[in-house]
C-alpha atoms as a PDB file:
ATOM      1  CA  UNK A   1      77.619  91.684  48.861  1.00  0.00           C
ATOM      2  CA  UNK A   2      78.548  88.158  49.225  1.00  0.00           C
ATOM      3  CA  UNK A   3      80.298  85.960  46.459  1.00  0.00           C
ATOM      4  CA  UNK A   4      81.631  82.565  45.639  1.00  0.00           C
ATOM      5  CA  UNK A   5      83.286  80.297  43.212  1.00  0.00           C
ATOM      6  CA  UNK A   6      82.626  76.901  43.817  1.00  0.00           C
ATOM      7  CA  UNK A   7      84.821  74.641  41.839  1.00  0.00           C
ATOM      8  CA  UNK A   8      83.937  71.026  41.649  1.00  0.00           C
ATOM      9  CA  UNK A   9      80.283  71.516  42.657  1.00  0.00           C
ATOM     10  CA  UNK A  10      79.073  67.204  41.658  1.00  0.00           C
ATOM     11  CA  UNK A  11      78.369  66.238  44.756  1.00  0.00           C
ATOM     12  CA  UNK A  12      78.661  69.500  46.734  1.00  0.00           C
ATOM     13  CA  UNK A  13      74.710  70.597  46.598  1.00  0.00           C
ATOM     14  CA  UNK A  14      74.779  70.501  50.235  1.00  0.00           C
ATOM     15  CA  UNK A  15      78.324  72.537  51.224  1.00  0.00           C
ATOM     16  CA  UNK A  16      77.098  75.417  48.263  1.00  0.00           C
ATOM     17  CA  UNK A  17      73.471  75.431  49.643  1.00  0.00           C
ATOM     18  CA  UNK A  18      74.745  75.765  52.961  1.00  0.00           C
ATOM     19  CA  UNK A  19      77.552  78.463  52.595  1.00  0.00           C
ATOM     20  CA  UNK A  20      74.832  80.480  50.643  1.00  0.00           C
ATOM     21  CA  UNK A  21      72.189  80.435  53.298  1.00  0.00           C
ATOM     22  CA  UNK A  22      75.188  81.569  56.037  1.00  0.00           C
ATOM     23  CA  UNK A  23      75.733  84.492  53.828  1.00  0.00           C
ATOM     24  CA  UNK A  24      74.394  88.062  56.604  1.00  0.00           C
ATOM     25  CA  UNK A  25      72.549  88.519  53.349  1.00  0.00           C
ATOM     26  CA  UNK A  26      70.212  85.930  54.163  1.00  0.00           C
ATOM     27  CA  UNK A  27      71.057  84.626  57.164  1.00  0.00           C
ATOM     28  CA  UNK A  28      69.744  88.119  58.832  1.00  0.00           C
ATOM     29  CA  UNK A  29      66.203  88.089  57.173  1.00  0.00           C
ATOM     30  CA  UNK A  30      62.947  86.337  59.190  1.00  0.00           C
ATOM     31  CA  UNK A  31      62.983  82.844  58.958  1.00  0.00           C
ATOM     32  CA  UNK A  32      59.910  82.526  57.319  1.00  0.00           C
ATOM     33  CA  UNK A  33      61.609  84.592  53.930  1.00  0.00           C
ATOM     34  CA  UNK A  34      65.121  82.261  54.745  1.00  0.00           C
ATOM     35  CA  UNK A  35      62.535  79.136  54.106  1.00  0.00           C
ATOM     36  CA  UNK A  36      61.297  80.498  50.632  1.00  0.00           C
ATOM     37  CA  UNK A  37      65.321  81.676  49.995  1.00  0.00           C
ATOM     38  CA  UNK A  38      66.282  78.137  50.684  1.00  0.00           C
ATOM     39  CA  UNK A  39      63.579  76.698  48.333  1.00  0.00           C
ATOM     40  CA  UNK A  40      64.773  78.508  45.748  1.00  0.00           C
ATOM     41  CA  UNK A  41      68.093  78.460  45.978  1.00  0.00           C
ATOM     42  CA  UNK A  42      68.207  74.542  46.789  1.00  0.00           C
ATOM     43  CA  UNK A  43      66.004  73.822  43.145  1.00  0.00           C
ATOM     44  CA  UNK A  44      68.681  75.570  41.985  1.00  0.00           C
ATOM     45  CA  UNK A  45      71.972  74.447  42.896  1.00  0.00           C
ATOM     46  CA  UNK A  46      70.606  71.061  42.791  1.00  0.00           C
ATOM     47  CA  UNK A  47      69.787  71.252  39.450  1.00  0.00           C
ATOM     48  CA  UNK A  48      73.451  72.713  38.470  1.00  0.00           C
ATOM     49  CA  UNK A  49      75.185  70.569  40.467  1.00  0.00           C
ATOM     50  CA  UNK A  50      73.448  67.447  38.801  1.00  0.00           C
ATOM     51  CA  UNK A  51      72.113  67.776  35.104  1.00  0.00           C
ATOM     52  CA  UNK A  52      74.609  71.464  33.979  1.00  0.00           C
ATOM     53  CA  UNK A  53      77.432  69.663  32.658  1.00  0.00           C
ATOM     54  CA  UNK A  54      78.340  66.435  31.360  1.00  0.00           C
ATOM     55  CA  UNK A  55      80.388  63.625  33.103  1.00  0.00           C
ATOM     56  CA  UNK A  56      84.444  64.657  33.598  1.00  0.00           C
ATOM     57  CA  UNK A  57      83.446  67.895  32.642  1.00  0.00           C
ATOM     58  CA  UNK A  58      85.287  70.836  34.325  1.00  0.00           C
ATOM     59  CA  UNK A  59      82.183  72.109  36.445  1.00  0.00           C
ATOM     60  CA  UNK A  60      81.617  75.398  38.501  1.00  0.00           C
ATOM     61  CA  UNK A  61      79.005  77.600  40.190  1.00  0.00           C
ATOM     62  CA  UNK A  62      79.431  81.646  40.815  1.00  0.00           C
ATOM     63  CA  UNK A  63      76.975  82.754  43.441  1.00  0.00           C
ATOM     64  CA  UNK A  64      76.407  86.048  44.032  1.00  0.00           C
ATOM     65  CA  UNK A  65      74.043  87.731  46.384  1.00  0.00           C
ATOM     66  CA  UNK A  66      73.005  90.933  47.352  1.00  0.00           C
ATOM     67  CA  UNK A  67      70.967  93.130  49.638  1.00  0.00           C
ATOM     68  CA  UNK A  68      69.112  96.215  49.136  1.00  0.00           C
ATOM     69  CA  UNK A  69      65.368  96.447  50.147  1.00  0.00           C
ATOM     70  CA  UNK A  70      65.601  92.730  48.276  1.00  0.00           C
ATOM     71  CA  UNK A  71      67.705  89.857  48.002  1.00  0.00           C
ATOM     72  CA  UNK A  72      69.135  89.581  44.414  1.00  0.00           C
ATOM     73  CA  UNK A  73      70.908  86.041  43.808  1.00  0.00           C
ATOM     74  CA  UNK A  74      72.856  85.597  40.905  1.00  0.00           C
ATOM     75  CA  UNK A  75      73.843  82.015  39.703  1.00  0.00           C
ATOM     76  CA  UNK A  76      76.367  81.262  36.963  1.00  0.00           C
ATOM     77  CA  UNK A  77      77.507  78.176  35.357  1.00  0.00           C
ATOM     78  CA  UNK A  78      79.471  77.122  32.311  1.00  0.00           C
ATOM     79  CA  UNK A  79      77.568  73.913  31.693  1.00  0.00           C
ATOM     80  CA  UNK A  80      75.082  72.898  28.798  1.00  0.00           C
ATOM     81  CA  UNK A  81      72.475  76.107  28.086  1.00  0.00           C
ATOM     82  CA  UNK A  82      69.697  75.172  30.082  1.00  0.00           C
ATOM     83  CA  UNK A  83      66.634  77.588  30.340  1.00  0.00           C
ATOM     84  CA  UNK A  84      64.554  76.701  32.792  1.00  0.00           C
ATOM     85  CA  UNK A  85      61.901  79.093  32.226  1.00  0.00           C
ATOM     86  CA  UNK A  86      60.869  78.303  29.375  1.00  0.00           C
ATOM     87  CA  UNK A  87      59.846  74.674  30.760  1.00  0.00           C
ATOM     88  CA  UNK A  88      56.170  73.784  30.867  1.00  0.00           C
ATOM     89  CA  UNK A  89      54.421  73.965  33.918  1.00  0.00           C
ATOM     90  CA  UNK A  90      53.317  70.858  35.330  1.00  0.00           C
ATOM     91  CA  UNK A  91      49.768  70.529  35.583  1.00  0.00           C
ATOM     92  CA  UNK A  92      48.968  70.814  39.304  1.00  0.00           C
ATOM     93  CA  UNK A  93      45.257  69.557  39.158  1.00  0.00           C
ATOM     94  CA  UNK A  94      46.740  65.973  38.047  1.00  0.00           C
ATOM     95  CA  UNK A  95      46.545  63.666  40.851  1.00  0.00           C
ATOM     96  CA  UNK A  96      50.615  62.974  41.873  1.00  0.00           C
ATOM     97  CA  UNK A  97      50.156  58.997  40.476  1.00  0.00           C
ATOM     98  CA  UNK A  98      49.631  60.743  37.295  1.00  0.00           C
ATOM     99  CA  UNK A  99      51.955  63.763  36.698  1.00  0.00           C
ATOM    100  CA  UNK A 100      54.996  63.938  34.819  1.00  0.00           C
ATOM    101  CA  UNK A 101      58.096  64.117  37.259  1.00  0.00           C
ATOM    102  CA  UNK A 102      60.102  67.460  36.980  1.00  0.00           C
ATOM    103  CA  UNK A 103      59.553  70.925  36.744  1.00  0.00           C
ATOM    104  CA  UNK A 104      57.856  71.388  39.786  1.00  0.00           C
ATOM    105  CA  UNK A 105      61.159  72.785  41.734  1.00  0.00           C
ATOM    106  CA  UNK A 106      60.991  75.322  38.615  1.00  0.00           C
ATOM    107  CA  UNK A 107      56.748  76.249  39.460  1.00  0.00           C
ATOM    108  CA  UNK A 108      57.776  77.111  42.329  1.00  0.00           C
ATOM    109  CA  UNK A 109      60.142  79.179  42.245  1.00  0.00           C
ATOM    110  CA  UNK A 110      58.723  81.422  39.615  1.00  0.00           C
ATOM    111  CA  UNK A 111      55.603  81.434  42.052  1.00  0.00           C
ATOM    112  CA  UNK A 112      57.552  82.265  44.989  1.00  0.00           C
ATOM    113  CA  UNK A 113      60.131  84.749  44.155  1.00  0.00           C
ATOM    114  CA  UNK A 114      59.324  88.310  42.200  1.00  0.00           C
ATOM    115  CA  UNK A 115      61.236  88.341  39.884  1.00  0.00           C
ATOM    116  CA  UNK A 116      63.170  85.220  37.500  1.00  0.00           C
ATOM    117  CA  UNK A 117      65.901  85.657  34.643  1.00  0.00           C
ATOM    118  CA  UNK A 118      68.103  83.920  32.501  1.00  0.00           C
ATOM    119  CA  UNK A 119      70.014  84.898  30.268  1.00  0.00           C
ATOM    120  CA  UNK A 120      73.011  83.247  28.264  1.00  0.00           C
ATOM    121  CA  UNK A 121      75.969  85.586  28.026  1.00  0.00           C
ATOM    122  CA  UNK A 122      79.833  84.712  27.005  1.00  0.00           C
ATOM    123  CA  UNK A 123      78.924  80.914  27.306  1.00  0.00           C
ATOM    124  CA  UNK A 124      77.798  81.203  30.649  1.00  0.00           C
ATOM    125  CA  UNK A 125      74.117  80.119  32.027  1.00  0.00           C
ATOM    126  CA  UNK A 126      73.051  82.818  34.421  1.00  0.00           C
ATOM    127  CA  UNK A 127      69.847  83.051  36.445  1.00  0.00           C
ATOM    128  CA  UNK A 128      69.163  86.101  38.689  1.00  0.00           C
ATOM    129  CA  UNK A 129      66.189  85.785  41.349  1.00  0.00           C
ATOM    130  CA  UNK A 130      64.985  88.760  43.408  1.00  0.00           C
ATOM    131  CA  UNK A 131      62.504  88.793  46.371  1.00  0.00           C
ATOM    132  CA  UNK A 132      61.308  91.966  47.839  1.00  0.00           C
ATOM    133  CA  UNK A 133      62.029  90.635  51.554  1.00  0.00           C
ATOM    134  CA  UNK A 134      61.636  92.511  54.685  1.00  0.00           C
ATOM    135  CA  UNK A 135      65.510  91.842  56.671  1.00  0.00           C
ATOM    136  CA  UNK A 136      66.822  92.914  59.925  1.00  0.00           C
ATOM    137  CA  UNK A 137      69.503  95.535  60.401  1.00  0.00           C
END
């Protein structure tokens, strides 16, 4: 199991994303499944790191991630409860010119991963995804 605290994250989208994709958790699965990881995991962080707390706020991320015969990824933040999942879908048969922006990163994660969950507990945001993923040794 892999774990982080990342303390100030504004600004850090990029250093988080990329110590989270290094992780042997991930790093050691096909690249194909480290593509859809990296999806998810980069609508994510980029969506803490720039809308989960307001400006001179104290701001953090935990990250936790784990193997098994998936990849579990746990986020946790102390910003403003945000549930993403309950955000409408964006109507994909619009034509781009005429959709809505946002909530697209959100589609697709819920499409691509098998499982999605928030959950606010002790003042804390935290959003667990799971993919059944086939890894190497």
């Amino acid at each position: 199991m892999s774990s982080f605290h990342f303390q100030p994250i504004k600004g850090k989208a990029h250093e988080i994303l990329t110590a989270i994709l290094q992780t042997p958790e991930i790093s050691s699965c096909r690249m194909k499944d480290v593509l859809v990881l990296r999806l998810a995991c980069e609508e994510i962080v980029m969506n803490v790191t720039s809308y989960a707390y307001p400006p001179d706020a104290e701001d953090w991320l935990d990250v936790e991630i784990q193997k098994t015969d998936r990849i579990v990824i746990r986020f946790e933040d102390g910003g403003i409860p945000f549930n993403p999942l309950e955000q409408k879908a964006p109507d994909t048969n619009l034509s781009w010119k005429k959709r809505r922006i946002g909530g697209l990163g959100v589609f697709l994660l819920r499409r691509k991963m098998d499982d999605v969950r928030y959950a606010y507990e002790d003042h804390k945001n935290v959003l667990t995804i799971e993919k059944v993923i086939s890894c190497g040794a």
